[in-house]
Protein backbone atom coordinates (compact mmCIF):
# COMPACT_ATOMS: atom_id res chain seq x y z
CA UNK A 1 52.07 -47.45 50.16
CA UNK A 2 52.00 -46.71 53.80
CA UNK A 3 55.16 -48.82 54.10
CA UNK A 4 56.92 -47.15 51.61
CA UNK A 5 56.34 -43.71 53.07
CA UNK A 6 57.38 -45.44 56.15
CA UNK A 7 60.47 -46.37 54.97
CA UNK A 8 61.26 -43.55 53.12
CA UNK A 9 60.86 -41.39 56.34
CA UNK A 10 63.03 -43.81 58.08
CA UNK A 11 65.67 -43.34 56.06
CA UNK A 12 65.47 -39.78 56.01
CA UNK A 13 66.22 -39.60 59.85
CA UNK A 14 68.86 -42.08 59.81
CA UNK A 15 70.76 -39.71 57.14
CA UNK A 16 73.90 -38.01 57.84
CA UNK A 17 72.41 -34.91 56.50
CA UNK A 18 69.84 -32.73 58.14
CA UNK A 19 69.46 -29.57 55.44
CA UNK A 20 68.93 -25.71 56.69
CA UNK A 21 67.15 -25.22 53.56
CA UNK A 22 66.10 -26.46 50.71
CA UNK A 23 68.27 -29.52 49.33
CA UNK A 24 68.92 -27.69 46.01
CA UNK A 25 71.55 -25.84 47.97
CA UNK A 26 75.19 -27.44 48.83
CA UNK A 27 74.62 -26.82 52.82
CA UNK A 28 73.86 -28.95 55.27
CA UNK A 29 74.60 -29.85 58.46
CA UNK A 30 75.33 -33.31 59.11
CA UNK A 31 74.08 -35.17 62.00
CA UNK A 32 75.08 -34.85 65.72
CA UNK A 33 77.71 -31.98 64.53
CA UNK A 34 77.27 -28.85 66.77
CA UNK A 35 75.51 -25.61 65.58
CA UNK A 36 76.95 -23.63 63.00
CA UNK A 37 78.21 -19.95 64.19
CA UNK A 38 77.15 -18.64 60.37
CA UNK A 39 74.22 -16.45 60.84
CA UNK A 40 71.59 -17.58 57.88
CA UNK A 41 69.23 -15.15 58.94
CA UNK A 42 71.31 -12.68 58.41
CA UNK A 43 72.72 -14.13 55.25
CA UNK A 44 70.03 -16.15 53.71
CA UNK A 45 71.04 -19.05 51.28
CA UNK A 46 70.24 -19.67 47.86
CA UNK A 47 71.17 -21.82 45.21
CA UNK A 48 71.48 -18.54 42.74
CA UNK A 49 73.73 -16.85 45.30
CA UNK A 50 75.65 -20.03 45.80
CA UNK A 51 75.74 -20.15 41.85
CA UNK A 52 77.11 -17.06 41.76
CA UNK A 53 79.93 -16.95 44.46
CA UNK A 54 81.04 -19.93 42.67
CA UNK A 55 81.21 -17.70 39.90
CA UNK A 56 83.34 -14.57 41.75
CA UNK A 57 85.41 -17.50 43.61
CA UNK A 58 87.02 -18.71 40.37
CA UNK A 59 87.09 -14.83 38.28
CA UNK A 60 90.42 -13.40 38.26
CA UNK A 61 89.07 -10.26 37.83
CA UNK A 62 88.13 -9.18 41.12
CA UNK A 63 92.13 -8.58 40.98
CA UNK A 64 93.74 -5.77 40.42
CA UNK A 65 95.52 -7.06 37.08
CA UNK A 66 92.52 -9.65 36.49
CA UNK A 67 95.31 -12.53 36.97
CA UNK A 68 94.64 -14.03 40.40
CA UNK A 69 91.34 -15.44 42.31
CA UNK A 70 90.39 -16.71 45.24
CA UNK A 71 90.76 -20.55 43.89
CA UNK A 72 94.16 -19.16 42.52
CA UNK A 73 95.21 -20.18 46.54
CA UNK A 74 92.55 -22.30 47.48
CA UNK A 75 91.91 -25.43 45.15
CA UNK A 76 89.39 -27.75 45.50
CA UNK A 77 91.37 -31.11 45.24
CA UNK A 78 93.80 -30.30 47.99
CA UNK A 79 90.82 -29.08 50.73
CA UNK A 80 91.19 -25.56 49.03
CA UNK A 81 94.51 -24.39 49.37
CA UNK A 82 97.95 -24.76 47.30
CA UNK A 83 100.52 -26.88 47.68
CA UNK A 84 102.81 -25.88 45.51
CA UNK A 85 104.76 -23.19 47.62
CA UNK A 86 105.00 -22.94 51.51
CA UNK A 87 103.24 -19.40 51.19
CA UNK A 88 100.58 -17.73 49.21
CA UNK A 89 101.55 -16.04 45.71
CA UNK A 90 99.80 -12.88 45.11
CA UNK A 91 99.45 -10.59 41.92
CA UNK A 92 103.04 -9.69 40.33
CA UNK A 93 104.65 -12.91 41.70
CA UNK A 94 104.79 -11.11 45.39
CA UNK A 95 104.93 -13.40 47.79
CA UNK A 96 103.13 -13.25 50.71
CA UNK A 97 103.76 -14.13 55.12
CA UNK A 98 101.52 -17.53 55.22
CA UNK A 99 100.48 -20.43 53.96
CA UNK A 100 96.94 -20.52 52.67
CA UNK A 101 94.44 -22.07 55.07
CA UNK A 102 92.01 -24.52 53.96
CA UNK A 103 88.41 -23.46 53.15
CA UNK A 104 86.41 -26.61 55.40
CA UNK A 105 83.78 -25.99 57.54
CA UNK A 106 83.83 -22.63 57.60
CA UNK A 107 80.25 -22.22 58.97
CA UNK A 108 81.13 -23.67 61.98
CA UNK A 109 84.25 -20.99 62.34
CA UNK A 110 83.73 -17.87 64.48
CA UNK A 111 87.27 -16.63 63.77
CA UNK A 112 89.24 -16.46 60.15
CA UNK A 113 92.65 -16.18 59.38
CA UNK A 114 95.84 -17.61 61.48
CA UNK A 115 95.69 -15.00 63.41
CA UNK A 116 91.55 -14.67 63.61
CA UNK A 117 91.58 -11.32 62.39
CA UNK A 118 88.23 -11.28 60.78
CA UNK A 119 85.20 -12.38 62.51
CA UNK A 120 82.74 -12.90 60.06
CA UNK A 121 82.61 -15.32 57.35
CA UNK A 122 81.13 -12.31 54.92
CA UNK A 123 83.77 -9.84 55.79
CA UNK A 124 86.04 -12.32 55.59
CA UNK A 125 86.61 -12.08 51.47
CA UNK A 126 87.43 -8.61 51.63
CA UNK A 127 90.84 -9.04 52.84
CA UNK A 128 92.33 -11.07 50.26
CA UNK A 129 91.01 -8.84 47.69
CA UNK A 130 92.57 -5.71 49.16
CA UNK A 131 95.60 -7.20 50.05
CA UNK A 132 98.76 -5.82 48.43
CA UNK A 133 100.71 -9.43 48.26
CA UNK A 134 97.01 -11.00 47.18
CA UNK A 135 94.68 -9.38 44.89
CA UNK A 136 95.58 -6.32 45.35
CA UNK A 137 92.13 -4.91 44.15
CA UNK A 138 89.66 -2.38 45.82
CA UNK A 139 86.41 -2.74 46.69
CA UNK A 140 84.95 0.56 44.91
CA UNK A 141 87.39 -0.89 41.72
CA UNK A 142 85.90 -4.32 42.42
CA UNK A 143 82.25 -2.99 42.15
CA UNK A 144 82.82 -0.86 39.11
CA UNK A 145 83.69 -3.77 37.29
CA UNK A 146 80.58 -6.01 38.21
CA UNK A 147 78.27 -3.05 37.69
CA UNK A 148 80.07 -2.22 34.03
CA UNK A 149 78.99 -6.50 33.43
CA UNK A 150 75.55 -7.26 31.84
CA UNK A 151 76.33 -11.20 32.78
CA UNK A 152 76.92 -10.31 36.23
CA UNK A 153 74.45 -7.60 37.03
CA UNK A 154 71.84 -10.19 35.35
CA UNK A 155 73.23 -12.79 38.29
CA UNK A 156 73.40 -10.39 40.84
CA UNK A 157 69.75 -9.23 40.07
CA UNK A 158 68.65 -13.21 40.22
CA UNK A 159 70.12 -13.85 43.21
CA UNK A 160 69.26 -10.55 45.09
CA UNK A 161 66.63 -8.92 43.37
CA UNK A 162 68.64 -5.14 42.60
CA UNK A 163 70.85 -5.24 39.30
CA UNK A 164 73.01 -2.39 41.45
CA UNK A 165 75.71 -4.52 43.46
CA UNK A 166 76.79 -3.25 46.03
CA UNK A 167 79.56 -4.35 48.49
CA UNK A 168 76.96 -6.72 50.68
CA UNK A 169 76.11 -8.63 47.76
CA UNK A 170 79.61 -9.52 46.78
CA UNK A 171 80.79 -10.17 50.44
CA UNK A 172 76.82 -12.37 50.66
CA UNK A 173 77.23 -14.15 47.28
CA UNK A 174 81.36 -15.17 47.93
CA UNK A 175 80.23 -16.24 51.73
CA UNK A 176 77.08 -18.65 50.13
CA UNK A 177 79.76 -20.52 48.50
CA UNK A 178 82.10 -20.76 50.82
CA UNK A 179 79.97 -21.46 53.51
CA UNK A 180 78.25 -24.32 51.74
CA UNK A 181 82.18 -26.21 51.53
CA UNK A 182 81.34 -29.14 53.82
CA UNK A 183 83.09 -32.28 54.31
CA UNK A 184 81.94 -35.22 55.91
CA UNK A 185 82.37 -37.95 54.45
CA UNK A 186 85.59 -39.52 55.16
CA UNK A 187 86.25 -43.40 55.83
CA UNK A 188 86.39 -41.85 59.61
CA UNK A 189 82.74 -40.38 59.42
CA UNK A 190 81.49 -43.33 57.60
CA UNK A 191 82.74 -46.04 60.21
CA UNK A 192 81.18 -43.52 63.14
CA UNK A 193 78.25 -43.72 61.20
CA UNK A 194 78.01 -47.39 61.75
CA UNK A 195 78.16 -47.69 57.95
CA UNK A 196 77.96 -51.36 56.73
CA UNK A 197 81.61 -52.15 55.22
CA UNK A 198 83.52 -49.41 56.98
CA UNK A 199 85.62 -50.34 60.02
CA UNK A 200 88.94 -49.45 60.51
CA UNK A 201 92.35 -51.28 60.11
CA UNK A 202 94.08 -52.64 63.56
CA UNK A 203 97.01 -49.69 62.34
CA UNK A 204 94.15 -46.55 61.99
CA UNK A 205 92.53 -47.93 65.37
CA UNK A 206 95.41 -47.61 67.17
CA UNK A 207 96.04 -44.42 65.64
CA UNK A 208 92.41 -42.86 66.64
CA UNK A 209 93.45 -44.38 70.09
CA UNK A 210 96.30 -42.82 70.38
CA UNK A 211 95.28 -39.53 68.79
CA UNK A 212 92.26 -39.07 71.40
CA UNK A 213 95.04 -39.38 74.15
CA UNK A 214 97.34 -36.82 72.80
CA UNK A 215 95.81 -34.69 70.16
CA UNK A 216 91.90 -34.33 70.68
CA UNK A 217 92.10 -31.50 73.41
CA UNK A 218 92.77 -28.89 70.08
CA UNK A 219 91.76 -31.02 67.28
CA UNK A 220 88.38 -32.43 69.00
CA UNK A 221 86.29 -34.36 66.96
CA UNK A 222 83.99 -33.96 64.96
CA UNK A 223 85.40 -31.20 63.53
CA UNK A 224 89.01 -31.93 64.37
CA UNK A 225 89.30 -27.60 65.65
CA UNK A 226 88.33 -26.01 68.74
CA UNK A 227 88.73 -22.56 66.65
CA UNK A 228 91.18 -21.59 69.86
CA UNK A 229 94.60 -20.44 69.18
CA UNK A 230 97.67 -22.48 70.46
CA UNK A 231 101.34 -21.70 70.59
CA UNK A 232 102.53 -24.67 68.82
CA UNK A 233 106.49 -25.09 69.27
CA UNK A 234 107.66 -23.40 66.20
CA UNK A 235 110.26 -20.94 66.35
CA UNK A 236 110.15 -17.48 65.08
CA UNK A 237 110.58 -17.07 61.18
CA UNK A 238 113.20 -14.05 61.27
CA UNK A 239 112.52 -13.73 57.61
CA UNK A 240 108.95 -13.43 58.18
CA UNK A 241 108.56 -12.28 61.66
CA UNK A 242 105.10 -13.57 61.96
CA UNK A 243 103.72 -12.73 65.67
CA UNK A 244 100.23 -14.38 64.97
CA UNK A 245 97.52 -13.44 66.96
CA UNK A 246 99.55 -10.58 68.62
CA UNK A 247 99.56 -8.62 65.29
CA UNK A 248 95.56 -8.33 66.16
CA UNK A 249 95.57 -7.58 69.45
CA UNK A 250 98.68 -6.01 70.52
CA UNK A 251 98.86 -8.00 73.43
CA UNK A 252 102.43 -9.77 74.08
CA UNK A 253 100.56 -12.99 75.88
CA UNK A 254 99.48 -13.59 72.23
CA UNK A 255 102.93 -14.04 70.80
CA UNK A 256 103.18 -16.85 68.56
CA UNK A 257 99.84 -18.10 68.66
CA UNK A 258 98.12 -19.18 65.80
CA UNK A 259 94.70 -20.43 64.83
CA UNK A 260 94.22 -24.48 65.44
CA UNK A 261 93.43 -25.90 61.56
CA UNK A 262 90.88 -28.30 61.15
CA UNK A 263 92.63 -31.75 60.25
CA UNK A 264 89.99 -32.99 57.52
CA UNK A 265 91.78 -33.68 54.30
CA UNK A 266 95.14 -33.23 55.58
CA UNK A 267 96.48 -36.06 53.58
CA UNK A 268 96.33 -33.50 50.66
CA UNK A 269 96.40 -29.63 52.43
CA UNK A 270 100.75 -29.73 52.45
CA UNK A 271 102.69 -28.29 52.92
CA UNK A 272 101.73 -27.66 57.02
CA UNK A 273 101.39 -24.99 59.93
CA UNK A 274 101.13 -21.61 59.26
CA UNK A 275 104.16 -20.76 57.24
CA UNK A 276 104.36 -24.28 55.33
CA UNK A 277 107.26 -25.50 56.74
CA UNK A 278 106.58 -28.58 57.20
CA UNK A 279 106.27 -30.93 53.79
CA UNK A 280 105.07 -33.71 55.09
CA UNK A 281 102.65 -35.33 57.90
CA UNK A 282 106.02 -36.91 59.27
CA UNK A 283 107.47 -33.96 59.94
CA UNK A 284 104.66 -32.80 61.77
CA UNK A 285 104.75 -35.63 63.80
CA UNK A 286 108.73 -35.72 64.16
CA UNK A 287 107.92 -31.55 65.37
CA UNK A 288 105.09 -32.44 68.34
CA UNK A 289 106.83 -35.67 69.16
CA UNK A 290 109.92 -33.21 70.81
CA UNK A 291 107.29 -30.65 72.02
CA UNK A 292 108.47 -32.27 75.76
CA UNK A 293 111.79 -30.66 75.20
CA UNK A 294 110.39 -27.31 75.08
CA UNK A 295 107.67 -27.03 77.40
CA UNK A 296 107.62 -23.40 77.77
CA UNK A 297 107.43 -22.72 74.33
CA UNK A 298 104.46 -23.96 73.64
CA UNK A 299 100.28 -23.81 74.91
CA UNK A 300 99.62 -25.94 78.36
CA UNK A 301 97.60 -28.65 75.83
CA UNK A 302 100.60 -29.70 74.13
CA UNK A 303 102.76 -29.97 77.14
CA UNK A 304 101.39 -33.50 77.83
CA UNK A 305 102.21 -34.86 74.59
CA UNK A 306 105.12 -37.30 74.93
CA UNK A 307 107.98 -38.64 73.05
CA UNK A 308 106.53 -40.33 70.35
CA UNK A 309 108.12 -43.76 69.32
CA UNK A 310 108.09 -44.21 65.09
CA UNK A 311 105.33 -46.62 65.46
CA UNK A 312 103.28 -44.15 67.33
CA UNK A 313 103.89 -41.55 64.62
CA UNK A 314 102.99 -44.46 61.50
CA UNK A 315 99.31 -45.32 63.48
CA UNK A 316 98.75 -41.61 63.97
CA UNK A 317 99.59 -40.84 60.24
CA UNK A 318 97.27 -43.80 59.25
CA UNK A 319 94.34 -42.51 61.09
CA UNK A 320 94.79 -38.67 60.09
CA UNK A 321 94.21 -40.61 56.24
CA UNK A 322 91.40 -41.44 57.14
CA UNK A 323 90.18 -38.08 57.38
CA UNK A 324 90.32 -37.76 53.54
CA UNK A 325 86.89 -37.23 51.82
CA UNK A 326 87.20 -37.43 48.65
CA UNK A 327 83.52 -37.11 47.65
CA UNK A 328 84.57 -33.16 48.77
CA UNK A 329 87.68 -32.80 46.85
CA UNK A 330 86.52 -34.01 43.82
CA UNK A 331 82.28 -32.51 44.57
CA UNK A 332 81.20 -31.01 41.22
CA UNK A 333 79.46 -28.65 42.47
CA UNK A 334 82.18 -26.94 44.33
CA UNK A 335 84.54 -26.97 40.92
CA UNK A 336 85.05 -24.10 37.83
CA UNK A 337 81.56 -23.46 36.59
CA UNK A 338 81.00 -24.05 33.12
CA UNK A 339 79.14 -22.13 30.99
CA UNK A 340 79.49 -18.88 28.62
CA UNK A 341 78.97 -15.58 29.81
């Protein structure tokens, strides 16, 4: 017996997984990753609040016309976002200035948006929902709804305790889902996990090589971010006259610069960069493989990068694949919820 506990406790250290809470919950924070910015005391987890911004992440009626959600623009089997269209489409086919960004480790995110507008996880779900080219909803509209719903103030009341929902329990129960959409468990973690089987091809070594040279200084592992924002090369948009981060804070040395995307999944998150111009991960290389032309359009970072030869750009596209978890895209608990109301 005292082998078997011994063993069992072994194993349990050696996991990827250390849990914040109790393991009935999606979160966790896998091993040797960095502390997460969410702040759980402040927003407590649950699996009934999880349950239920599950629920409110796939119900079209926190719209205005009850025809859009938040999965409308972020689905799960592409790292939650849409591929479909360079930018996101809103309520009454508008149309709106970005491309959706993926929803990954979010709790490890101290800035959201492309241009980092919102600095809270919570907060962060009110903007879709009260933007005109989104949801187009309001939050008093939003609330009336939910507190007219016997299913929901029933869900509300599990998860919270008060059958009155107010605006911190929709913003708590939407961030307990999103905060819980983790991924790592790619062919990349699993071979830096020393997992038996996993090693990588002579193409995807070369690639991780080659992409710790040029790329990690913005995409550092393990969570392929530094949550900084870069100024990446791409021209101004006239159509769209998208500033970035300047429309935030008004300051002109912020032209242009956008938030650095995590690379997990990328394999399936097309089309790419902030206004989904790019289709493909060839592009994308093709675009930083000329960044030496331009130097002073883009960050400092990305000056060093140089020409890339089409072998170069094949090893690195190899290894971003390997980035691809598919035990996230396809993780039942993060799909629609079944069930009646």
């Amino acid at each position: 017996m005292k082998k078997l506990i011994y063993l069992i406790l072994s194993l349990f250290v050696l996991s990827s997984f250390i849990f914040l809470l109790e393991n009935e919950h999606p979160f966790y924070v896998p091993q040797g990753w960095p502390k997460p910015f969410y702040d759980f005391k402040e927003s407590p987890l649950s699996r009934e609040k999880f349950e239920l911004g599950r629920t409110l992440f796939y119900d079209p009626d926190l719209s205005r016309d009850s025809t859009i959600s938040c999965a409308s623009c972020h689905l799960q089997f592409t790292g939650f976002t849409h591929v479909d269209h360079p930018l996101s489409h809103g309520i009454d086919d508008q149309i709106g200035a970005r491309n959706s960004p993926v929803l990954i480790n979010l709790a490890w995110s101290n800035a959201f948006h492309w241009d980092g507008g919102v600095g809270s996880l919570n907060k962060q779900a009110i903007n879709p929902i009260t933007h005109p080219k989104e949801m187009d909803n309001t939050i008093p509209e939003v609330l009336r709804r939910l507190n007219g719903s016997s299913y929901y103030k029933k869900r509300f009341y599990d998860a919270f305790g008060d059958s009155v929902i107010r605006t911190y329990h929709l913003i708590k129960a939407l961030g307990n889902f999103t905060v819980s959409l983790v991924s790592s468990n790619s062919k990349y973690d699993q071979v830096m996990r020393g997992e038996k089987g996993f090693q990588f091809s002579d193409q995807e070594q070369k690639g991780l090589n080659l992409f710790r040279q040029q790329c990690a200084s913005c995409h550092q592992e393990p969570l392929f971010t530094t949550n900084h924002f870069k100024r990446n090369g791409l021209s101004l948009d006239s159509s769209l006259n998208d500033l970035g981060r300047m429309q935030i804070t008004n300051r002109k040395s912020d032209s242009l610069l956008f938030k650095i995307p995590t690379l997990r999944n990328i394999e399936f998150s097309f089309p790419y960069m902030h206004d989904g111009r790019f289709k493909t991960l060839r592009q994308v290389m093709d675009h930083y493989g000329e960044l030496h032309r331009k130097p002073k359009q883009v960050s400092k970072e990305l000056r060093k990068i140089p020409a890339l030869s089409s072998e170069e750009k094949k090893d690195l596209i190899a290894f971003l694949k390997t980035l691809s978890d598919k035990e996230f895209l396809y993780n039942r608990d993060f799909m629609f919820p079944k069930g009646e109301r």
